[in-house]
Protein backbone atom coordinates (compact mmCIF):
# COMPACT_ATOMS: atom_id res chain seq x y z
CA UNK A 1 146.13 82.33 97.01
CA UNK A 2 143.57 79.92 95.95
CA UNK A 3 144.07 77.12 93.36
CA UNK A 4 141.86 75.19 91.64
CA UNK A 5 142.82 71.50 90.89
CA UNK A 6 143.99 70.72 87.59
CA UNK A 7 141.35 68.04 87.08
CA UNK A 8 139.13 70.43 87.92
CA UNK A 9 139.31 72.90 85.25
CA UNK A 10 136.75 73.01 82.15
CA UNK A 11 136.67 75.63 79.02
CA UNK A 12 132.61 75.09 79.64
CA UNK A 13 132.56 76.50 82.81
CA UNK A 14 133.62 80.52 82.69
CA UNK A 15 134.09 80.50 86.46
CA UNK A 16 137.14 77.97 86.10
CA UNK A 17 138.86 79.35 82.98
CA UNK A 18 141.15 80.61 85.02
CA UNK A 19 143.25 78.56 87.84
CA UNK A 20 143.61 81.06 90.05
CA UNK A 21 141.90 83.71 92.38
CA UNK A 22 143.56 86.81 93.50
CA UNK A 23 143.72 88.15 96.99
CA UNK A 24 141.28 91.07 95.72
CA UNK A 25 138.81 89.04 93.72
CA UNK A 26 138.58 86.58 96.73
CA UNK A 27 137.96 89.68 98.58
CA UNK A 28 135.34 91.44 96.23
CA UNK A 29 133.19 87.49 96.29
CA UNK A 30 133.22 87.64 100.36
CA UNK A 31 131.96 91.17 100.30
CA UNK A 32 129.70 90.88 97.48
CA UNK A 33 126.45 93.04 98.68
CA UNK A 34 122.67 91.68 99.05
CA UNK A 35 119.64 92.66 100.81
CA UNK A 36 119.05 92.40 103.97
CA UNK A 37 117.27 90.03 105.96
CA UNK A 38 116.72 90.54 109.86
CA UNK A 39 115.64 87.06 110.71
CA UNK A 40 118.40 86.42 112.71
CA UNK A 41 118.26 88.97 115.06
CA UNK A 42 114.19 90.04 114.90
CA UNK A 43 114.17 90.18 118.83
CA UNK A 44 116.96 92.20 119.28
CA UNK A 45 115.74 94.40 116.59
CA UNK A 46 112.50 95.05 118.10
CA UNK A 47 114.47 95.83 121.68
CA UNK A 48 117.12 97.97 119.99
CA UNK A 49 114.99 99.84 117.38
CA UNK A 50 111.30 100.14 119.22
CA UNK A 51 111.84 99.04 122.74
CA UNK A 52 112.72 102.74 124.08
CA UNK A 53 112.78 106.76 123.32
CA UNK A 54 114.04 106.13 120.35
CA UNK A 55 111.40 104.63 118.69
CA UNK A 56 108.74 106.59 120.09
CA UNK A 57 110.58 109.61 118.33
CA UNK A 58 110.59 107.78 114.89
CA UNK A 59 106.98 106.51 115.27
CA UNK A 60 105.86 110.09 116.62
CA UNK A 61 107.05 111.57 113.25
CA UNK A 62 106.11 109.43 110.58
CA UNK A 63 102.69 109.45 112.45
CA UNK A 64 102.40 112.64 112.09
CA UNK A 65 103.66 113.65 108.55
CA UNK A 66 101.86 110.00 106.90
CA UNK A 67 98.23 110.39 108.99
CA UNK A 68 98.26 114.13 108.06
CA UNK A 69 98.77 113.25 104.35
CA UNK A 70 96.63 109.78 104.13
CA UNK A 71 93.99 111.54 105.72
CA UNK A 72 93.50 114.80 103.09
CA UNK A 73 94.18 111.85 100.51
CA UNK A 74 91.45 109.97 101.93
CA UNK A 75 88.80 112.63 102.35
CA UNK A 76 89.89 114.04 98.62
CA UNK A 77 89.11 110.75 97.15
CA UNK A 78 86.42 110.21 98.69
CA UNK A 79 87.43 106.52 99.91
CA UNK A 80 89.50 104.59 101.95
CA UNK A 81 93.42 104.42 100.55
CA UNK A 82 95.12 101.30 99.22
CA UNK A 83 98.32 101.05 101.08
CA UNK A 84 101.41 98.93 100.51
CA UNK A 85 104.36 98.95 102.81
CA UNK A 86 107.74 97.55 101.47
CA UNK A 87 109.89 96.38 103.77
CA UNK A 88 107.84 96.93 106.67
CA UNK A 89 109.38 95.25 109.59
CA UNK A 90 107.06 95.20 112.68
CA UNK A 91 104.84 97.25 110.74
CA UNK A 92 103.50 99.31 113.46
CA UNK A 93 102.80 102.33 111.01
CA UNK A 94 100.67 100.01 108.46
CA UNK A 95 98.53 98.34 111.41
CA UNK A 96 97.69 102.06 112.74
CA UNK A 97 96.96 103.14 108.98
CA UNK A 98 94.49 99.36 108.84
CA UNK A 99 93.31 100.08 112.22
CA UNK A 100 91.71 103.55 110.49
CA UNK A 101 89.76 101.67 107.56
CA UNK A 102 92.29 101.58 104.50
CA UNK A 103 93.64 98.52 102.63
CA UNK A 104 97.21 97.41 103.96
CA UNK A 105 99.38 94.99 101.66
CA UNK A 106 102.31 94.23 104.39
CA UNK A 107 105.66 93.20 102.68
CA UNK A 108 109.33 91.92 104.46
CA UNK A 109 111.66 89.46 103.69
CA UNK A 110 111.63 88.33 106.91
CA UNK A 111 109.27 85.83 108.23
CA UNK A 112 110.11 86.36 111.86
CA UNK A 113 109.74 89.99 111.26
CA UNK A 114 106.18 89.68 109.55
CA UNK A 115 104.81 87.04 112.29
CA UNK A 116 105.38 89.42 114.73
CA UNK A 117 103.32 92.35 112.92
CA UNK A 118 100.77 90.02 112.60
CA UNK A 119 100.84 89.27 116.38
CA UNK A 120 100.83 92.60 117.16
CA UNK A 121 97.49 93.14 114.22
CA UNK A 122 95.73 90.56 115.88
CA UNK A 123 96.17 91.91 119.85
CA UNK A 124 94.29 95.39 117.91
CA UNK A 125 91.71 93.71 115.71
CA UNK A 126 91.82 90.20 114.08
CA UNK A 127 89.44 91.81 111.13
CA UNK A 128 91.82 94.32 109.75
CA UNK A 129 91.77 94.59 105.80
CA UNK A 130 95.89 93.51 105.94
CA UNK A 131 97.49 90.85 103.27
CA UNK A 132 100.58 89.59 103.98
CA UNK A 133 103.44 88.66 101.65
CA UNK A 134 107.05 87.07 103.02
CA UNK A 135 109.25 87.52 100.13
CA UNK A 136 112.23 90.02 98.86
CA UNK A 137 110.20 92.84 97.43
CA UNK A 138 111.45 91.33 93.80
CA UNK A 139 108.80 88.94 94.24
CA UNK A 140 106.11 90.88 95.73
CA UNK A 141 104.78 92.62 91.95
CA UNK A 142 104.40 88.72 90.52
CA UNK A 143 102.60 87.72 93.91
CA UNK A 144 99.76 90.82 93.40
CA UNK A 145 99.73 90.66 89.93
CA UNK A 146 98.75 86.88 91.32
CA UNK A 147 96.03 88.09 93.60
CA UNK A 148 92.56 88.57 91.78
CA UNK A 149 90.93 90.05 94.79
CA UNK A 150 92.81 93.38 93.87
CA UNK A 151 91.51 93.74 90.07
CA UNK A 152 95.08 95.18 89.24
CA UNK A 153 94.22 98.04 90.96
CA UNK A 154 97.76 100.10 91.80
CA UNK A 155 98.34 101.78 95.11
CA UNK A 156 97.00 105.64 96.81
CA UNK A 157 100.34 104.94 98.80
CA UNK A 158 103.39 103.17 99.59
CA UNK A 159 105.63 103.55 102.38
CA UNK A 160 109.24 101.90 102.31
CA UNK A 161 111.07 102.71 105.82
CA UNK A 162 114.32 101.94 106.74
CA UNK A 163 114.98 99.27 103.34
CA UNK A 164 116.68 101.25 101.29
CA UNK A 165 119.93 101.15 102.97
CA UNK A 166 119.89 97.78 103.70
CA UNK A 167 118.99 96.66 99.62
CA UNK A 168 122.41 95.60 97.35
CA UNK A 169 120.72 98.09 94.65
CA UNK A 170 118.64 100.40 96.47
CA UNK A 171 117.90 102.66 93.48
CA UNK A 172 116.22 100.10 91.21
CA UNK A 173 113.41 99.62 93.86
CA UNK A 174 112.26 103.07 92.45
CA UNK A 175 111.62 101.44 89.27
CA UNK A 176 109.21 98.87 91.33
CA UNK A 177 107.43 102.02 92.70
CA UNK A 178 106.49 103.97 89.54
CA UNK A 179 105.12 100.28 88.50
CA UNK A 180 102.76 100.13 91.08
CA UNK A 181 101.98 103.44 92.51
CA UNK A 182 98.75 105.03 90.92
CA UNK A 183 98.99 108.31 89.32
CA UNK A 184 97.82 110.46 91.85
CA UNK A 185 99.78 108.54 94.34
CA UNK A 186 102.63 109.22 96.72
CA UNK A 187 105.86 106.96 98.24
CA UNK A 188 106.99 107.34 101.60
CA UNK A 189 110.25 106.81 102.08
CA UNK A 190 112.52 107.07 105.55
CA UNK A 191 116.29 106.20 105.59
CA UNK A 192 119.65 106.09 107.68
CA UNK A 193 121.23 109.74 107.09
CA UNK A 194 124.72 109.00 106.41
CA UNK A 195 125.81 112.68 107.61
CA UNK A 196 124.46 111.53 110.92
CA UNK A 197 126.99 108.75 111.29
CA UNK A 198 129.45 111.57 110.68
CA UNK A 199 128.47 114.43 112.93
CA UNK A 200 127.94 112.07 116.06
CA UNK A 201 131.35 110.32 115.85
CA UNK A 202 132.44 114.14 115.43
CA UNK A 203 130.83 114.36 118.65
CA UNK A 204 131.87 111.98 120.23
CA UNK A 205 135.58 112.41 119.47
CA UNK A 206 135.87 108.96 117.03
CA UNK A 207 138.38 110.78 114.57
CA UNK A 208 140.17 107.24 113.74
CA UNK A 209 136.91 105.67 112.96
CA UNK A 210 136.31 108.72 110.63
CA UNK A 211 139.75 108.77 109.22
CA UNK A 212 139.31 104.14 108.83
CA UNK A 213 137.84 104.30 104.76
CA UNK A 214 137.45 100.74 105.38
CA UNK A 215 135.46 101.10 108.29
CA UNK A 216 132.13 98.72 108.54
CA UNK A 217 129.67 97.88 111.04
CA UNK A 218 129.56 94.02 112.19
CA UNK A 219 126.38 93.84 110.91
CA UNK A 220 125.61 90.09 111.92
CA UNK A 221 124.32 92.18 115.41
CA UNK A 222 124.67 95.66 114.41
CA UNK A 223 121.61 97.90 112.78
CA UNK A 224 124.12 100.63 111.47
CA UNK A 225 124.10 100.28 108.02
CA UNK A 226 127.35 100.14 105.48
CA UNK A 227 126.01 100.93 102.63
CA UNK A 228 123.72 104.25 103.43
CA UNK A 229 121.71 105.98 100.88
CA UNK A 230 123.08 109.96 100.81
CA UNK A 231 120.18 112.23 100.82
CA UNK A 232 121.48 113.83 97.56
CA UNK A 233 121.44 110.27 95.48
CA UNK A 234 117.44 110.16 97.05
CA UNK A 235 117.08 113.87 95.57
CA UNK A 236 118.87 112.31 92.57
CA UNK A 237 116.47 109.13 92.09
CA UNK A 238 113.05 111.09 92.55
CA UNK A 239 113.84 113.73 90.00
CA UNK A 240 114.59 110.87 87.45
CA UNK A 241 111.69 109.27 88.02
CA UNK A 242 109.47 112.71 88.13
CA UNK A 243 108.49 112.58 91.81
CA UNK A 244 108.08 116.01 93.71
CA UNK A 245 109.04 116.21 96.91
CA UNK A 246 106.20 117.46 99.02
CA UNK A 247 107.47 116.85 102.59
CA UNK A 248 110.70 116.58 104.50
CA UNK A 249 110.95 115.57 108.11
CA UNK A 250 114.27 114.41 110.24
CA UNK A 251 113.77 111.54 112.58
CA UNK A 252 115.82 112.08 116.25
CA UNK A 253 117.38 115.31 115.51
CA UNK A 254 119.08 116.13 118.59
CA UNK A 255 118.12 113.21 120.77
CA UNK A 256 121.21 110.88 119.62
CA UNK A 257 123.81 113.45 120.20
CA UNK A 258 123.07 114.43 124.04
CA UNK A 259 126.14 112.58 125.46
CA UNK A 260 124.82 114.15 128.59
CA UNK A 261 121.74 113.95 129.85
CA UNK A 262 119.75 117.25 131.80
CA UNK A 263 117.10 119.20 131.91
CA UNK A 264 114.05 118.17 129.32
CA UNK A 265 115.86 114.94 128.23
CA UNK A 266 114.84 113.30 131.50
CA UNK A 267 111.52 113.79 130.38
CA UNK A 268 110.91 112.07 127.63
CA UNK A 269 107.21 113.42 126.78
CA UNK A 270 109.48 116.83 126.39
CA UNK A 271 111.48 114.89 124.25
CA UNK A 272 109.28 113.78 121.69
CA UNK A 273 107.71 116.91 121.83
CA UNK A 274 110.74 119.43 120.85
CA UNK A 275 111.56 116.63 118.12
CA UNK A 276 108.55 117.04 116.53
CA UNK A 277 108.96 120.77 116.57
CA UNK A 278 112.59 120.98 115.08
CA UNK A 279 111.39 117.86 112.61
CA UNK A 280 110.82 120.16 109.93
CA UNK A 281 112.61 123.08 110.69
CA UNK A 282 116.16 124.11 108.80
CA UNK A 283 118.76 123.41 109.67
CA UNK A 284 117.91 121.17 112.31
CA UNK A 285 116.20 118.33 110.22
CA UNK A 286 118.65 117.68 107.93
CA UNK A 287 120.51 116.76 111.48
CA UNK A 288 118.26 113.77 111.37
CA UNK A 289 119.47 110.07 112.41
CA UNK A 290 117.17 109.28 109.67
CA UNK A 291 114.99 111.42 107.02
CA UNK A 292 111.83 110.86 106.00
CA UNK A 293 110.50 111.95 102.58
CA UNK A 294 107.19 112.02 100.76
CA UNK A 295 106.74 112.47 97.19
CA UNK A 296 104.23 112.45 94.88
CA UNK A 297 104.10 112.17 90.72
């Protein structure tokens, strides 16, 4: 147990009114949550998440379902698309979008993170319409609201992938989206599954991790998340905020689980191509490491 010094103590202060701090409350302060930032381990994120199969399966779907949508977005409006990207990471989804002629506000927390997106822009095309902001997304609406070259103008689309699980209150950043998404806009969002976790440790034979309720991921090195975002509180969230869901895609739908390795997986073209097929098909895509969803007002 923790004491606090008599001499110490002061009525004006509320967080020393009392003199001491139980096991649980000391407990509750170590644990307390807050967002992510990977600039600790940006390297090993960019091995781990993009530096095999795995990442060409993630990047193979949400090219297909976003370019398929921006596109008929695109040619509707009759212009290129205003595009922010919240939490982007390496960004390799925003450059491609840049790289075909829309407007790409790129957004992370991380500076380490962000320098190497820009790296990566600049090996493609050093004149890509990109603005950059390091900052929790918290700060990004004061920082445009800042920048005159946008006249206030609101945003055709906004992707957030792989942030929601790793924000202390992932459901407020919906209210950030209906702020600056324009009317006939849609979000983009792709998260950890948590019934993934499940399934795999179900194939794997992990029953103690499953039956450990206090079970967590060293997270100082580890890119499982603790805190995942169910697919039913997303459901929940979009409704509230009157989004329709207009596509559903799983992200490595079989891939992960393949303790064994034969026939088509050692070709990983064949890979990428039966994902993409069983992406969208039920029941399989629910099976998903991670979902993608797009949704429009």
């Amino acid at each position: 147990m923790q004491t606090i010094p008599q001499d110490t103590k002061n009525a004006d202060n509320p967080l020393l009114e009392s003199a001491t701090i139980s096991p649980q409350q000391a407990l509750e302060q170590q644990d307390a949550r807050t967002d992510r930032n990977f600039d600790a381990i940006a390297d090993h994120f960019e091995k781990k998440v993009y530096g095999g199969l795995k990442g060409e399966i993630r990047l193979a779907v949400l090219r297909r379902d976003i370019f398929e949508y921006s596109a008929k977005m695109s040619e509707k409006l009759g212009r290129p698309l205003r595009i922010l990207d919240v939490g982007a990471g390496l960004a390799q989804i925003s450059i491609e979008l840049a790289t075909q002629g829309h407007s790409l506000v790129i957004n992370d927390i991380s500076a380490n993170m962000l320098e190497k997106a820009k790296v990566s822009a600049a090996q493609i095309d050093k004149a890509l319409d990109i603005t950059w902001y390091v900052c929790p997304y918290q700060d990004l609406e004061d920082k445009l609201n800042k920048d005159k070259s946008s006249n206030g103008a609101k945003f055709d689309l906004i992707l957030s992938h792989a942030l929601l699980e790793w924000l202390a209150e992932p459901a407020m950043v919906m209210n950030f989206f209906d702020r600056q998404l324009a009317n006939h806009g849609a979000i983009s969002l792709c998260f950890y599954n948590p019934a993934s976790f499940d399934y795999r440790n179900l194939i794997m034979g992990n029953f103690n991790l499953l039956d450990n309720t206090d079970y967590k991921a060293d997270n100082k090195k580890s890119l499982t998340p603790n805190h995942p975002v169910a697919k039913e509180e997303v459901d929940a969230w979009l409704a509230a905020h009157h989004y329709q869901t207009v596509l559903t895609s799983g992200l490595r739908v079989f891939h992960d689980y393949a303790p064994l390795k034969r026939g088509g997986h050692n070709h990983p073209d064949a890979v990428v191509r039966m994902e993409l097929r069983y992406s969208q098909l039920e029941p399989y895509k629910w099976l998903g490491r991670y979902l993608h969803v797009m949704a429009t007002r």
